[in-house]
Protein backbone atom coordinates (compact mmCIF):
# COMPACT_ATOMS: atom_id res chain seq x y z
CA UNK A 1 81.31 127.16 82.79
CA UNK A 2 84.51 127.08 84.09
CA UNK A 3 86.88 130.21 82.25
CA UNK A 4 90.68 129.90 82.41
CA UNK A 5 92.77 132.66 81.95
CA UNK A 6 96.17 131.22 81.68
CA UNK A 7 99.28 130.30 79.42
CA UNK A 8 99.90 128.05 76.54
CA UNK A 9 103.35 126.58 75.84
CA UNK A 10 104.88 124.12 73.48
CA UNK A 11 106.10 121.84 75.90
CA UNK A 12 109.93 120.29 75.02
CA UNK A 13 110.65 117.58 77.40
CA UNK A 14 114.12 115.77 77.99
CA UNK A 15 114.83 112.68 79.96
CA UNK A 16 118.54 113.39 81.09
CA UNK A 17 120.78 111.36 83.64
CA UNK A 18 121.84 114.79 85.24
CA UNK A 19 121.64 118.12 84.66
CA UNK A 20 125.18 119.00 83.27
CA UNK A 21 127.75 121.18 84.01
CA UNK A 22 128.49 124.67 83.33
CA UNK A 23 130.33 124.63 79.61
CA UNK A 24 129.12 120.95 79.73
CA UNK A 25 127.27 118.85 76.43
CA UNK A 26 125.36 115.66 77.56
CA UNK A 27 122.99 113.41 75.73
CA UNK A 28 119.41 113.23 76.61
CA UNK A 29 117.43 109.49 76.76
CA UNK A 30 114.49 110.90 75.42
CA UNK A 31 112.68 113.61 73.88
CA UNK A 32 108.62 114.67 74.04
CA UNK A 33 106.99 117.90 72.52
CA UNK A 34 103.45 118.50 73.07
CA UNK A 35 101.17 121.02 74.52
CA UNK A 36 101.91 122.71 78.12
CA UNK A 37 101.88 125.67 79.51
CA UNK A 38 99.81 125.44 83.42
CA UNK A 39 96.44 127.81 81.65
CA UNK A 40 96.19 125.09 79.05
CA UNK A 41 97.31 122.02 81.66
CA UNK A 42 94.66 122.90 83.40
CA UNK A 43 91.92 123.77 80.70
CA UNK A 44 92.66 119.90 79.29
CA UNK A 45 92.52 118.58 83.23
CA UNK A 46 89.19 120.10 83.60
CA UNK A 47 88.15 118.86 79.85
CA UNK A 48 88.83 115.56 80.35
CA UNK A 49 87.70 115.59 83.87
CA UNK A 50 84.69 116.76 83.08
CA UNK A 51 83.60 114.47 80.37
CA UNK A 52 81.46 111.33 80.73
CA UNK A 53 82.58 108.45 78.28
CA UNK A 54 82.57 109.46 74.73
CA UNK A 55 80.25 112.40 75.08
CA UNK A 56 81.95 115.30 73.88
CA UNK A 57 79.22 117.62 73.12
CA UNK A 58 79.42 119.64 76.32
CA UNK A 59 82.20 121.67 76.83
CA UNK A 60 82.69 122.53 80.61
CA UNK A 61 86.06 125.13 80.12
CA UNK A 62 87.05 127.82 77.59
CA UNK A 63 90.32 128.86 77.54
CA UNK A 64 91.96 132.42 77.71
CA UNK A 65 95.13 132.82 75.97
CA UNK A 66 96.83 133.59 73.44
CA UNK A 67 99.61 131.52 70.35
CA UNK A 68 101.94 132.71 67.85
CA UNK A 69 100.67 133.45 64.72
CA UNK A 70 102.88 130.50 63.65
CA UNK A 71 102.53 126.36 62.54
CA UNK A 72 103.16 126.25 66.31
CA UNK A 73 100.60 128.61 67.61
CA UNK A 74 98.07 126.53 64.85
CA UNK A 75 98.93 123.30 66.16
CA UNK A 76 98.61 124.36 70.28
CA UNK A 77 94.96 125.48 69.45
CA UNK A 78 94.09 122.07 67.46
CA UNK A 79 95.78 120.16 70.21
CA UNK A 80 92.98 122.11 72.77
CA UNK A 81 90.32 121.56 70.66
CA UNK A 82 91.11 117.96 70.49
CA UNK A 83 91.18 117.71 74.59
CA UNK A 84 87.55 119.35 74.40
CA UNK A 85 88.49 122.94 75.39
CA UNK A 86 86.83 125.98 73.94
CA UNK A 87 88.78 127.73 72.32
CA UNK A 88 86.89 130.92 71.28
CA UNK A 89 89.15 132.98 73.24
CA UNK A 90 92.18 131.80 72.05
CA UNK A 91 94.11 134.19 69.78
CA UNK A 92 96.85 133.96 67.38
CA UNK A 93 99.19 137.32 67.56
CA UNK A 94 102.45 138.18 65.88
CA UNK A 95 104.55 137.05 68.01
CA UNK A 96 106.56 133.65 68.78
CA UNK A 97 104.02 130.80 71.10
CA UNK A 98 105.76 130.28 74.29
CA UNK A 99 107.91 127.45 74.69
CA UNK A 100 109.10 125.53 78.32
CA UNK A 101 112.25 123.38 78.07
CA UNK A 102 111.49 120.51 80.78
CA UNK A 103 114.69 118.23 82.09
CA UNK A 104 113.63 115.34 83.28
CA UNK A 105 116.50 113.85 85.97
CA UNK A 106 116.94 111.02 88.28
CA UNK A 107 114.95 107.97 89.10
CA UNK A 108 111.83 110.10 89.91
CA UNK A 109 111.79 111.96 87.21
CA UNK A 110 112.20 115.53 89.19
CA UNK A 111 111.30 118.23 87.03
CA UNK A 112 112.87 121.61 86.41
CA UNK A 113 111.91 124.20 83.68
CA UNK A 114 112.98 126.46 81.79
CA UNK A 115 109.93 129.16 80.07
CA UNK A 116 109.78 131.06 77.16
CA UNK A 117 106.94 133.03 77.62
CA UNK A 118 106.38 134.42 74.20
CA UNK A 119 102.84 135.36 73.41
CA UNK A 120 101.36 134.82 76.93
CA UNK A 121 102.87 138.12 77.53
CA UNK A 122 100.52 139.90 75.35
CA UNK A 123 97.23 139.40 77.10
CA UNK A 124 95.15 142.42 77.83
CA UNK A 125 92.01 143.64 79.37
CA UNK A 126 90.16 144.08 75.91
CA UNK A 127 91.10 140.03 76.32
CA UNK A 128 89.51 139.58 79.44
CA UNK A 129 86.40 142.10 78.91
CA UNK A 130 85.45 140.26 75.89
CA UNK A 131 85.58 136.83 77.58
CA UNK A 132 83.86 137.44 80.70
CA UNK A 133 81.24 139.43 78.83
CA UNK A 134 78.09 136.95 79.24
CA UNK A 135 79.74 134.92 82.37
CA UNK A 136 77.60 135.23 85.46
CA UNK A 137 77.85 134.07 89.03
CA UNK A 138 77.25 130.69 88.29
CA UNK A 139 80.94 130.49 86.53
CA UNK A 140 84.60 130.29 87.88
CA UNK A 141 87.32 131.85 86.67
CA UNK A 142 90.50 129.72 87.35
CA UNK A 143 94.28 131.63 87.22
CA UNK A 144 98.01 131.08 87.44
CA UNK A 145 101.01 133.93 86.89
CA UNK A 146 102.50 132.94 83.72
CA UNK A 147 100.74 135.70 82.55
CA UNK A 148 101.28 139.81 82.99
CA UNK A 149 100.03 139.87 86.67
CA UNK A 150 98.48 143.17 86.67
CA UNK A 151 96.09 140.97 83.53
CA UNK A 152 95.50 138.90 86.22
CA UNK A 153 94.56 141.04 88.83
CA UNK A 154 92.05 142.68 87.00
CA UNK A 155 90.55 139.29 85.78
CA UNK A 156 90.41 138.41 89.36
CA UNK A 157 88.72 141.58 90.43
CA UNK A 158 85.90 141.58 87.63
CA UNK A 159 85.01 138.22 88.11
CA UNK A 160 84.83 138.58 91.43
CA UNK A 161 82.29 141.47 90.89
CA UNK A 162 80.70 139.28 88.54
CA UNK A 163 79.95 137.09 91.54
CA UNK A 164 82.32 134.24 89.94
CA UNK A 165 84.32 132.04 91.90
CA UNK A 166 87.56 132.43 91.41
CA UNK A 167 90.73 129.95 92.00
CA UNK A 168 94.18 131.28 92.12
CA UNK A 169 97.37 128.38 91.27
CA UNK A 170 100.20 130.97 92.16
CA UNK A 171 102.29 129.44 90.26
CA UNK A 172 104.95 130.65 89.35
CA UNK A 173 105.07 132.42 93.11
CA UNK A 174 105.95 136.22 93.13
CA UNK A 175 105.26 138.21 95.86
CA UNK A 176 101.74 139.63 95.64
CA UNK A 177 100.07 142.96 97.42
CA UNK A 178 97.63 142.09 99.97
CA UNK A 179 94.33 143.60 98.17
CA UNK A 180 95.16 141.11 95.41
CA UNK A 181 93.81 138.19 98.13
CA UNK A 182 90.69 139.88 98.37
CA UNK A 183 89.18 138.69 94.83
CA UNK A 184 90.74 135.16 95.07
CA UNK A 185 87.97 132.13 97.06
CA UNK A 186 90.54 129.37 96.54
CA UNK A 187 94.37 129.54 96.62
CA UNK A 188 96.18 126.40 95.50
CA UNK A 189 100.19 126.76 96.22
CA UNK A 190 103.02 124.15 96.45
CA UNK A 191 105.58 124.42 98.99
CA UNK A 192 107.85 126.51 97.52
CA UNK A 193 104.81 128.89 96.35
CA UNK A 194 103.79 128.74 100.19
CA UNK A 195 107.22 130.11 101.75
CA UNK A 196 107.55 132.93 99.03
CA UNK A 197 104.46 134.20 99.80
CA UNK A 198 103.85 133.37 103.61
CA UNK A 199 107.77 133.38 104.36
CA UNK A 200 106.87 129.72 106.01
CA UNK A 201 108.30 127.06 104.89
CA UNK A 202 105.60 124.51 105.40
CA UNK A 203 107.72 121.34 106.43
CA UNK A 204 105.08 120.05 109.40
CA UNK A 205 101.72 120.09 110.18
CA UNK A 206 101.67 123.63 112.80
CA UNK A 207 104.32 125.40 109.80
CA UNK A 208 101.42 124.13 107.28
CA UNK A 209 98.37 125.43 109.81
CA UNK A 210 100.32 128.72 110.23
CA UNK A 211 100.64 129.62 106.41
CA UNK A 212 97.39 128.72 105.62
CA UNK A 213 96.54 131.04 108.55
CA UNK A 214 98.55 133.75 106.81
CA UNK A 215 96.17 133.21 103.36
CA UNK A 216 92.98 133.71 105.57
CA UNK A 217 93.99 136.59 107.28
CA UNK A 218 94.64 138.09 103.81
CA UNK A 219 90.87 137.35 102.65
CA UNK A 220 91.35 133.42 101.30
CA UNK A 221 88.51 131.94 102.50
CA UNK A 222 89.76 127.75 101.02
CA UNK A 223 93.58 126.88 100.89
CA UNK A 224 94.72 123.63 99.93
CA UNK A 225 98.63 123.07 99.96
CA UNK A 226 99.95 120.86 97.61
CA UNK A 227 103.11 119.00 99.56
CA UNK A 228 103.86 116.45 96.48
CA UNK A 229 104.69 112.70 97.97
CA UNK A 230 103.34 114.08 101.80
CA UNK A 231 99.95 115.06 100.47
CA UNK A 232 97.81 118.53 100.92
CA UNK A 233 96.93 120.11 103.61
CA UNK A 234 93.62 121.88 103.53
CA UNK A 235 91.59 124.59 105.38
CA UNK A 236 88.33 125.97 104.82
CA UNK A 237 88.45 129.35 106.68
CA UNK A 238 89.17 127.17 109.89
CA UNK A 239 86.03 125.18 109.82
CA UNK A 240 87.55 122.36 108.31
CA UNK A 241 91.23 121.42 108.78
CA UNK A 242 92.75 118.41 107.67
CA UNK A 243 95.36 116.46 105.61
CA UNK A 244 94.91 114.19 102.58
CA UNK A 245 97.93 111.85 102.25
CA UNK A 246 98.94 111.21 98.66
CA UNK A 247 98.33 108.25 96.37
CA UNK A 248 101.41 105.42 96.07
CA UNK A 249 102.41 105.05 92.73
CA UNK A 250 105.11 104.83 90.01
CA UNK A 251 106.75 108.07 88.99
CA UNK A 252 107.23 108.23 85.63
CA UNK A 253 107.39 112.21 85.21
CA UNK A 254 106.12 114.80 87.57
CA UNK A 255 105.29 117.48 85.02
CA UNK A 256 101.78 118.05 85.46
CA UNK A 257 100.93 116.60 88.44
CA UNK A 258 100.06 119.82 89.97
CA UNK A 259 98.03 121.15 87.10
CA UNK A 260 95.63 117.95 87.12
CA UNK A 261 95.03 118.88 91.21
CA UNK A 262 94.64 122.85 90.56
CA UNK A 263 91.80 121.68 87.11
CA UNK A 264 90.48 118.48 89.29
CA UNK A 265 89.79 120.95 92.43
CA UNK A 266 88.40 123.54 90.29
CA UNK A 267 85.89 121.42 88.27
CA UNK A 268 84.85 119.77 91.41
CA UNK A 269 84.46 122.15 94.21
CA UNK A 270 82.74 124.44 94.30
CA UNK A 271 81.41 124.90 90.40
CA UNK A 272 79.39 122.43 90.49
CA UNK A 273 78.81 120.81 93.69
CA UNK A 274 79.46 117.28 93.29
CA UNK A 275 81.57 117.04 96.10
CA UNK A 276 82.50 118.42 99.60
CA UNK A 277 85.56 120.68 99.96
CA UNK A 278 87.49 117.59 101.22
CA UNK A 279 86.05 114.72 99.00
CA UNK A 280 87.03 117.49 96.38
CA UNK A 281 90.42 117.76 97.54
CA UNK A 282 90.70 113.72 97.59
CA UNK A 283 89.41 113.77 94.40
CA UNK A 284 92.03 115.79 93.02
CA UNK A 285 94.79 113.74 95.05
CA UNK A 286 93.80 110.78 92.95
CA UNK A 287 93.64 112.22 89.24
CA UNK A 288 97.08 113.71 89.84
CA UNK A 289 98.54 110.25 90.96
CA UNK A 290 97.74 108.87 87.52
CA UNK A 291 99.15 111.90 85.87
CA UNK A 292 102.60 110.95 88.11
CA UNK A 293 102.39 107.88 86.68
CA UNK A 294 102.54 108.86 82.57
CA UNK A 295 105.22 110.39 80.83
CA UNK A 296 104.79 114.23 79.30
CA UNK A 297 102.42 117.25 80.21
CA UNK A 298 98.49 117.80 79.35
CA UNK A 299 98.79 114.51 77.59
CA UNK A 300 99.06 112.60 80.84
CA UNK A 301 96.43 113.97 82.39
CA UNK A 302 93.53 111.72 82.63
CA UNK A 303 89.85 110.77 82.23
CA UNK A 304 87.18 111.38 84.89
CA UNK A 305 86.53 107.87 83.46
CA UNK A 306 90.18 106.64 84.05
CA UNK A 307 89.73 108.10 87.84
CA UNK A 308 86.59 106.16 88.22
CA UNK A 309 88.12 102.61 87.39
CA UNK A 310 91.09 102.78 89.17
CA UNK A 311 89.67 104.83 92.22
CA UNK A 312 86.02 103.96 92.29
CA UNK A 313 85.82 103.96 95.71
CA UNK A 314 85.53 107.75 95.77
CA UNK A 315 83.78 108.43 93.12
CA UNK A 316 80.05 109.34 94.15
């Protein structure tokens, strides 16, 4: 079982020419709400990744989080249930469901966002605790930061005593102490997420093998960086260094592109095996290609059977 403790947003997206001008009005193309938030991004990545056809009677992720107490909060929880995520430990509170406002500009549909975060910032360790109460080494406990960070910290550390495996999408980046490294196997940061923490900006390949030399030294045993249109690189302790270039396609919104790599990874390598670090890491490169090529968030994401047909070539 794959755990993700994480946030859950109402997404609001906008399609806009530009982004305007201070004191500035200007009329957006289009308009999409729907779920987002990256915990619940990735919980439906790793849903739908995970199942086989029609079967829906395993469920491979439960989800950490918590909604508003609202019609809002309601419909984020149906909307998980629907994509196959447990929700068990999802909790309505009294307080509003965070909400990201995503503008949508240009002719490849760069992304920047604005977050609410609402209930996410009421997680606790009772939260955790009574999650993680009958996981076992066998389970992975995936992470990002939209949530307190000392919450996840000490998710991090239990699972880790646990014997989990644990994935940290740093995401988004804040600088971090060094002993928080120490509970994390698998660190998956973009480029900006790379320089904050590393203070290298990883614009070539020797910038790129010198940051992910900064995350081993720190305790990171696998580091994949996600470089958008020039790829990942990846590292596994030093054992295995390479690059995997990115998939050509259309762009129609970048949104959760980097959610469907961070669930794709996760459900691949190492829960459950099917793949090696790299073929995991390809993999991963080609689910988030067709999520590129869709308009919104967790609803682009797609189907371990959609991956299959159009890149059956990797597919074991």
């Amino acid at each position: 079982m794959i755990y993700v403790l994480g946030s859950i947003n109402n997404d609001v997206s906008l399609e806009l020419e530009r982004i305007p001008k201070k004191g500035e009005t200007i009329i957006a193309d289009g308009c999409r709400m729907g779920l987002g938030g990256k915990g619940a991004n990735q919980a439906v990545a790793i849903a739908r990744l995970a199942m086989r056809g029609a079967d829906k009677a395993h469920k491979a992720v439960k989800m950490i989080g918590l909604v508003g107490n609202d019609a809002v909060g309601t419909e984020m929880i149906d909307k998980l249930d629907a994509a196959n995520v447990d929700t068990e430990f999802v909790r309505q509170v009294n307080r509003a469901t965070g909400t990201a406002i995503i503008a949508l500009t240009g002719k490849d549909k760069d992304n920047r966002i604005i977050v609410y975060s609402g209930a996410n910032l009421g997680l606790s360790k009772s939260d955790v605790d009574e999650a993680l109460e009958h996981a076992t080494s066998a389970d992975t406990l995936l992470c990002q930061l939209e949530v307190p960070l000392y919450i996840v910290a000490y998710a991090l550390r239990k699972a880790h005593a646990i014997g989990m495996t644990t994935v940290l999408n740093p995401a988004p980046a804040k600088e971090l102490p060094d002993d928080f490294y120490y509970n994390v196997d698998l660190i998956v940061p973009n480029e900006t997420e790379t320089q904050i923490l590393t203070g290298i900006n990883p614009k070539d390949w020797d910038s790129q093998l010198a940051a992910m030399r900064v995350f081993h030294e720190r305790g990171v045993r696998y580091v994949v960086l996600t470089l958008g249109a020039n790829g990942a690189a990846i590292s596994d302790n030093g054992k295995l260094i390479s690059h995997i270039p990115a998939c050509k396609t259309t762009v129609a919104d970048t949104t959760a592109a980097g959610d469907t790599f961070v669930g794709a990874l996760s459900l691949t390598y190492p829960h459950v095996g099917m793949y090696s670090f790299k073929e995991a890491c390809l993999f991963a490169t080609k689910a988030s290609s067709i999520t590129v090529s869709r308009r919104g968030a967790a609803e682009s994401i797609p189907s371990f059977d959609e991956v299959c047909s159009l890149y059956s070539n990797v597919i074991k």
